[in-house]
Protein backbone atom coordinates (compact mmCIF):
# COMPACT_ATOMS: atom_id res chain seq x y z
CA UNK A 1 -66.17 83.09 20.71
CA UNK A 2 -63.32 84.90 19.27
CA UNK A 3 -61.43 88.00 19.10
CA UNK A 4 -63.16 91.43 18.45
CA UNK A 5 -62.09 92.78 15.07
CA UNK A 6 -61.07 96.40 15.43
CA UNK A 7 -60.81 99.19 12.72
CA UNK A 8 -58.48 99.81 10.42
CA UNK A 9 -58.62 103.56 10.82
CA UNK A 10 -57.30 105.40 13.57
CA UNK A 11 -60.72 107.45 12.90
CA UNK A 12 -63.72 105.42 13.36
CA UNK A 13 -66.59 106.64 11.30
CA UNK A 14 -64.56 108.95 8.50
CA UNK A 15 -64.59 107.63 4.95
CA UNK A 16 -61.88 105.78 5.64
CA UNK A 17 -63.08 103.48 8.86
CA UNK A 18 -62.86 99.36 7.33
CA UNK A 19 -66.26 98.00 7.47
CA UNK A 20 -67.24 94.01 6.94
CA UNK A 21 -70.01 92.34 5.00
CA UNK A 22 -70.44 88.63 6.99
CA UNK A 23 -72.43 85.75 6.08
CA UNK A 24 -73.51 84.18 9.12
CA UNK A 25 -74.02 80.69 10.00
CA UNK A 26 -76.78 79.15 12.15
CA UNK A 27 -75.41 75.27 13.75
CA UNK A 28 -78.39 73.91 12.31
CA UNK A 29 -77.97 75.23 8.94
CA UNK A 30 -81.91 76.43 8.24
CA UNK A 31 -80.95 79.42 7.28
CA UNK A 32 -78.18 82.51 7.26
CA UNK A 33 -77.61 86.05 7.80
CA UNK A 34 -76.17 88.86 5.50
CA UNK A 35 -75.06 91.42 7.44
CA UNK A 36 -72.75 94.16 7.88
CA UNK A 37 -70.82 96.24 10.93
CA UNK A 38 -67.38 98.07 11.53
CA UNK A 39 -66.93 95.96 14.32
CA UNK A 40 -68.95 92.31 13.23
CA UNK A 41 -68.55 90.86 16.84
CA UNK A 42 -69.90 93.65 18.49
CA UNK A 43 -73.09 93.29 16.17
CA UNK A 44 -73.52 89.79 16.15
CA UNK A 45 -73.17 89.80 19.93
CA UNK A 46 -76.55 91.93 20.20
CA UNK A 47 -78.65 88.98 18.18
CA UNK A 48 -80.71 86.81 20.25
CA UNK A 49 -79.40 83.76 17.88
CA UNK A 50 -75.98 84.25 19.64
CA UNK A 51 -77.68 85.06 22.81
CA UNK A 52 -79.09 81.36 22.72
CA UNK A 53 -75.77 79.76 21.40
CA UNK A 54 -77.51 79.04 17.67
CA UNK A 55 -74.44 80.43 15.60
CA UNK A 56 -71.71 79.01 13.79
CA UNK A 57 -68.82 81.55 13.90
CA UNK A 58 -66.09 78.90 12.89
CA UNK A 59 -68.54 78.34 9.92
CA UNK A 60 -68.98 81.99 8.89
CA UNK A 61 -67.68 84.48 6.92
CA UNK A 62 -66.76 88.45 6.26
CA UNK A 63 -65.90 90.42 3.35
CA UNK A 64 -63.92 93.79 4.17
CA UNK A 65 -64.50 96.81 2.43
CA UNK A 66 -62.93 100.27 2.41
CA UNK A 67 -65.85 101.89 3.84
CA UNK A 68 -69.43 101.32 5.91
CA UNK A 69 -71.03 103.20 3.09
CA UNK A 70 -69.01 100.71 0.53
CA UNK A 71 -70.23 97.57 2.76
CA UNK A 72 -73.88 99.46 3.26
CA UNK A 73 -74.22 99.55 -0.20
CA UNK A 74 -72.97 95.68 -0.61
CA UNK A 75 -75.46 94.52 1.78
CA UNK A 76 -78.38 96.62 0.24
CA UNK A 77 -77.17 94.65 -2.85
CA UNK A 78 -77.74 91.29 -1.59
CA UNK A 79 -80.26 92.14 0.35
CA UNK A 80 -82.23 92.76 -3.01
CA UNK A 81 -80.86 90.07 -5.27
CA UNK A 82 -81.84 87.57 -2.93
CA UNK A 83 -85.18 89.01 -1.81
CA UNK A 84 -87.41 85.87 -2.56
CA UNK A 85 -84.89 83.61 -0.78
CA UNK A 86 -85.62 85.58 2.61
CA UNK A 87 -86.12 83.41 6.22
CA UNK A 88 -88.52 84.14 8.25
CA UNK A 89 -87.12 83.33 11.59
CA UNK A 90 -89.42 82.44 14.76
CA UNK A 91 -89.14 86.17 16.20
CA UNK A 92 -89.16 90.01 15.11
CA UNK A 93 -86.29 90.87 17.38
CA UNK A 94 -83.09 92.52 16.28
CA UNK A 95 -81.69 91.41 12.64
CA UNK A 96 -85.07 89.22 11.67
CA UNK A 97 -85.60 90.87 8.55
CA UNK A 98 -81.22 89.72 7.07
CA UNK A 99 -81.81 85.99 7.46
CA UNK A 100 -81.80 83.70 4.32
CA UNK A 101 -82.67 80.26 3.14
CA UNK A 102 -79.47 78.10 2.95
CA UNK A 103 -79.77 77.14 -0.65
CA UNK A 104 -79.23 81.28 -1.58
CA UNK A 105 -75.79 80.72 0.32
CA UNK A 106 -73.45 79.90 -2.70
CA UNK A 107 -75.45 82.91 -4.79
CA UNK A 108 -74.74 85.47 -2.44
CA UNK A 109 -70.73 83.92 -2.11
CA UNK A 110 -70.94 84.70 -6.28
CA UNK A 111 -72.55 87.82 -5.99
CA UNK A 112 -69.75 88.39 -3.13
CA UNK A 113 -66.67 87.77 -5.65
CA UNK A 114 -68.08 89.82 -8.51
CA UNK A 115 -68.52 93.25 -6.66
CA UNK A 116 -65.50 95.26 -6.97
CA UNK A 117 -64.34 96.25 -3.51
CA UNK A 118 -63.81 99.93 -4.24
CA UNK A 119 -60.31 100.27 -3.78
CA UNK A 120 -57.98 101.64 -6.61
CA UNK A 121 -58.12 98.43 -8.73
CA UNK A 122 -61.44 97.71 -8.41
CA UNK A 123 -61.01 93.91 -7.43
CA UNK A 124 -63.74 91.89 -5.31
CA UNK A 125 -63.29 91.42 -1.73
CA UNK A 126 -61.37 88.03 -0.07
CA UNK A 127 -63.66 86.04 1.88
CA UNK A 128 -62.19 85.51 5.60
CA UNK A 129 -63.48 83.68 8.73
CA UNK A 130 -65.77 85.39 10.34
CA UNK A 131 -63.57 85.85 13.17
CA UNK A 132 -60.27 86.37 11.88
CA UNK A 133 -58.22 89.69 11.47
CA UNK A 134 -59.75 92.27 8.73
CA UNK A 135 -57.47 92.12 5.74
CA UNK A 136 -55.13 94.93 4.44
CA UNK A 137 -57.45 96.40 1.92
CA UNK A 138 -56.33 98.62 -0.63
CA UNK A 139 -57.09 102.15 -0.48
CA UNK A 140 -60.07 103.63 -1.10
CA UNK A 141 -59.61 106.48 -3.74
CA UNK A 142 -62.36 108.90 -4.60
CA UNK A 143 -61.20 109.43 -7.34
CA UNK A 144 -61.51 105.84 -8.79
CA UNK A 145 -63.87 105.93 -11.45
CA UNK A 146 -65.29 102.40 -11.30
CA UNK A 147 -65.97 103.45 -7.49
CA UNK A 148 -67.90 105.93 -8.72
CA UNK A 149 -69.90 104.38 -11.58
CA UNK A 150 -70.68 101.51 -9.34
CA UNK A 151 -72.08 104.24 -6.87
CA UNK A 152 -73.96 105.97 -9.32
CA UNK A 153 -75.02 103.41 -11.21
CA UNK A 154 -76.82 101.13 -8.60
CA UNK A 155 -78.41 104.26 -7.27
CA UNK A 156 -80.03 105.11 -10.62
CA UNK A 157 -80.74 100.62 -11.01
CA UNK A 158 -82.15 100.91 -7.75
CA UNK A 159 -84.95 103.86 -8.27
CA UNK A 160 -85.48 101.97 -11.70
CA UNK A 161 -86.44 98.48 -9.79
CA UNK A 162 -88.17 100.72 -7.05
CA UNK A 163 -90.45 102.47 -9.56
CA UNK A 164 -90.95 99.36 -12.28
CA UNK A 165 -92.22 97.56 -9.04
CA UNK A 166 -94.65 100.24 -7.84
CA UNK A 167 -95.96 100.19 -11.57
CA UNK A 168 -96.47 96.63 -11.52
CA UNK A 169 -98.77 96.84 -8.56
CA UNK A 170 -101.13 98.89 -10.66
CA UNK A 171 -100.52 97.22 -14.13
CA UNK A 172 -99.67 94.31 -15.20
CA UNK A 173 -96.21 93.29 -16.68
CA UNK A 174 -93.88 91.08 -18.71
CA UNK A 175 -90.29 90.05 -19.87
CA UNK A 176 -89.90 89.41 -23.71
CA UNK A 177 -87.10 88.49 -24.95
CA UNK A 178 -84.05 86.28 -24.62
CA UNK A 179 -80.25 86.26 -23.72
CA UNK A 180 -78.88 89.56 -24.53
CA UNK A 181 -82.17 90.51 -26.08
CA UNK A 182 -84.44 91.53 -23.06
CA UNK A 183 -87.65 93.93 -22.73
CA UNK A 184 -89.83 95.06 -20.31
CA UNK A 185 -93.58 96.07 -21.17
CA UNK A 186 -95.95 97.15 -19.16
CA UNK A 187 -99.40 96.72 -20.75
CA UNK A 188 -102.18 99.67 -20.82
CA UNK A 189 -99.98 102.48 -19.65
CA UNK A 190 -101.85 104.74 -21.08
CA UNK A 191 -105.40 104.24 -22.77
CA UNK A 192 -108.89 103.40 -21.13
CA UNK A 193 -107.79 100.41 -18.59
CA UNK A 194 -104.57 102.49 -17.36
CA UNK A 195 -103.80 103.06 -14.05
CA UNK A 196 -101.44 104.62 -13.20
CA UNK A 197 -100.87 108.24 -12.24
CA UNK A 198 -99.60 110.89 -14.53
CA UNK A 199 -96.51 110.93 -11.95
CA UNK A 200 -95.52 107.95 -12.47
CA UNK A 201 -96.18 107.62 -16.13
CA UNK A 202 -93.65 110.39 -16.77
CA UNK A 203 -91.11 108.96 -14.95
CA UNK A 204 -91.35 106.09 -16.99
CA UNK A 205 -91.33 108.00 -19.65
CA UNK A 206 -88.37 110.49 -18.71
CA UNK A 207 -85.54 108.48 -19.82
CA UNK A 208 -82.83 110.14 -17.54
CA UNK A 209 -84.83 107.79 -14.96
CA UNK A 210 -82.80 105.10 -16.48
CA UNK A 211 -79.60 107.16 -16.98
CA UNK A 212 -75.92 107.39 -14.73
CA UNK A 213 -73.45 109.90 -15.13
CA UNK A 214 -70.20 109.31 -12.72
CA UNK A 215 -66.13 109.49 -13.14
CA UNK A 216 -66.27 111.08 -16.94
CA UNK A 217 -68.79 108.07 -17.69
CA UNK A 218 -71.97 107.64 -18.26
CA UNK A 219 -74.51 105.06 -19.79
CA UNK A 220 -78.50 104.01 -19.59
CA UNK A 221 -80.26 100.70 -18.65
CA UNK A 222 -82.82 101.35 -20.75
CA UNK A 223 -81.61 101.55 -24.88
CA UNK A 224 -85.28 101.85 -25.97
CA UNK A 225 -88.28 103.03 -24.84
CA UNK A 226 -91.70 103.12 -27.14
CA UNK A 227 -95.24 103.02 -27.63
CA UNK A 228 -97.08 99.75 -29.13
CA UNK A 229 -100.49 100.22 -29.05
CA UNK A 230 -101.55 101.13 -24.90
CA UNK A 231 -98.46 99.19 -23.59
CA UNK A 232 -94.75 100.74 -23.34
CA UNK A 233 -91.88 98.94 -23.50
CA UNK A 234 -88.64 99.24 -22.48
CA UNK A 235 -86.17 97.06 -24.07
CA UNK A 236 -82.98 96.55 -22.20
CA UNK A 237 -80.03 97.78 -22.83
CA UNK A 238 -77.26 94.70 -23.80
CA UNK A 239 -75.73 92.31 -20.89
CA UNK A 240 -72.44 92.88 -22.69
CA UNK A 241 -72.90 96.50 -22.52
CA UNK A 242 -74.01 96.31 -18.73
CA UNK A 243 -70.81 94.23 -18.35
CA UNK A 244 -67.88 96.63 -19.66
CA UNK A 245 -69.70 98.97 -16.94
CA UNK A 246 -67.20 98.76 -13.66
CA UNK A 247 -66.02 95.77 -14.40
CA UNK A 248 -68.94 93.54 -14.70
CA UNK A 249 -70.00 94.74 -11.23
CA UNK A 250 -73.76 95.59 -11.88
CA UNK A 251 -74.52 92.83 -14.48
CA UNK A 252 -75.98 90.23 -12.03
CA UNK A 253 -78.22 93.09 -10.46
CA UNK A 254 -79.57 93.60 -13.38
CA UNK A 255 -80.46 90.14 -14.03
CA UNK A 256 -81.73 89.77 -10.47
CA UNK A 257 -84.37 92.97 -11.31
CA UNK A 258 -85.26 90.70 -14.09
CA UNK A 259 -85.87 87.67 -12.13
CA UNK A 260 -88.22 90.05 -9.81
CA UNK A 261 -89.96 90.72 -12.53
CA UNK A 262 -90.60 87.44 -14.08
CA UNK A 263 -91.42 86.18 -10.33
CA UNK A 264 -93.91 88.36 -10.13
CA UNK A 265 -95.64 87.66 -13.20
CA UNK A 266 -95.59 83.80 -12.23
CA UNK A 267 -97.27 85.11 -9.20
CA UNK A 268 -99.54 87.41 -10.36
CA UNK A 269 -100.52 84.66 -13.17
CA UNK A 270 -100.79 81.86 -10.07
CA UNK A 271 -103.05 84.51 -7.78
CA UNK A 272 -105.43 84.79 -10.72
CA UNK A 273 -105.94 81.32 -11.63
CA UNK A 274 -106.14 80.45 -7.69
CA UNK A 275 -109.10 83.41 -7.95
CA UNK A 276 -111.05 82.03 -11.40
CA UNK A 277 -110.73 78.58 -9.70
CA UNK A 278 -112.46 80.06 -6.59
CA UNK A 279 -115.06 81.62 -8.45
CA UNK A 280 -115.57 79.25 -10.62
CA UNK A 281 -116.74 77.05 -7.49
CA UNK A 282 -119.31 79.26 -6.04
């Protein structure tokens, strides 16, 4: 099935150690996995889709990154971008939760090419067969500041989506807005029908929820935040702003948080109306 790649550090596990994001293939194409390992054989050799000769190696394919905590973080990235394309293959065994309809292939190939790798000149990773030779990266320095932004940025993006999802359990939600011009309000955050906890209505409120500092840099997700009437909203700050961040590396995640958000106000809308039409035939 192919060779095993090795490490390109003589010391696996430092900061150094080469680690691979892979897009795996299934033979009959229903769906695929994202993934990611030091050693992407060794991993893919544990799944029971291998085990039962169900994967397309000559048909896959593996980004390499600088670092497992770079590729960890890549991963993590797709993972959540493509969250309502998720497979649900016939088994909770090892790796069940990574697997993907095939139609979110060519997405996560796009989201693939426009995350910087992390090395000194910030450039996206080469796509490679899945089973050929890691290739020479360039180094991974610290010190690079888009490294760090990108770090510090999708941390602070990803307790944002975290806690605007939690809210929207309680309360109910929408995007306004269009193109460059987005908000987010959440209705009757405060007022007699709110419900959510003082907790969480500060840290909606606190803006340095929305705020990254990192490599002399820093910037906010959030350009506005007010009151009208019981609902607050949060108006966005600019795509083109989001894009001069790291070299355009976190635009698309925030435009996948908005997508989650306008899915589920489609679904919250469809659950209700499925619910009135129930009741409405007692």
């Amino acid at each position: 099935m192919g060779s095993n790649p090795v490490s390109m550090s003589a010391q696996p596990g430092d900061g150094t150690t080469a680690a691979a994001v892979y897009l795996l293939q299934r033979h009959d194409g229903q769906r695929f996995k994202i993934g990611w390992a030091v050693e992407p054989m060794t991993r893919v050799r544990r799944l029971p889709e291998f085990l039962a000769d169900e994967l397309n190696l000559q048909a896959s394919h593996a980004a390499w990154l600088p670092s497992p905590l770079r590729a960890r973080q890549i991963e993590r990235s797709l993972h959540r971008g493509l969250a309502t394309q998720r497979a649900v293959p016939p088994h909770q065994l090892e790796g069940h939760t990574e697997w993907f309809m095939p139609a979110a292939l060519r997405t996560a190939v796009r989201m693939l090419r426009q995350m910087p790798a992390g090395g000194v000149a910030s450039l996206p990773p080469a796509l490679v067969p899945f089973e050929a030779a890691p290739r020479p990266l360039l180094d991974a320095a610290p010190q690079d500041a888009d490294s760090a932004v990108i770090v510090s940025a999708q941390d602070v993006l990803w307790a944002m989506e975290d806690l605007l999802l939690r809210a929207c359990a309680l309360n109910p939600v929408c995007v306004e807005g269009q193109g460059d011009c987005l908000s987010i309000r959440l209705k009757d955050v405060r007022g007699p029908r709110a419900r959510l906890g003082e907790a969480m209505r500060w840290a909606l409120l606190d803006i340095d929820t929305y705020r990254w500092s990192a490599g002399g840099r820093s910037g906010s997700f959030v350009q506005l935040m007010q009151y009208e009437g019981n609902d607050l909203l949060l108006q966005l700050t600019p795509t083109r702003t989001v894009r001069r961040w790291a070299d355009g590396a976190l635009t698309w995640q925030v435009q996948a948080l908005v997508e989650r958000l306008r899915g589920l106000v489609a679904y919250n809308r469809s659950a209700a109306g499925l619910a009135g039409h129930a009741r409405g035939r007692r």
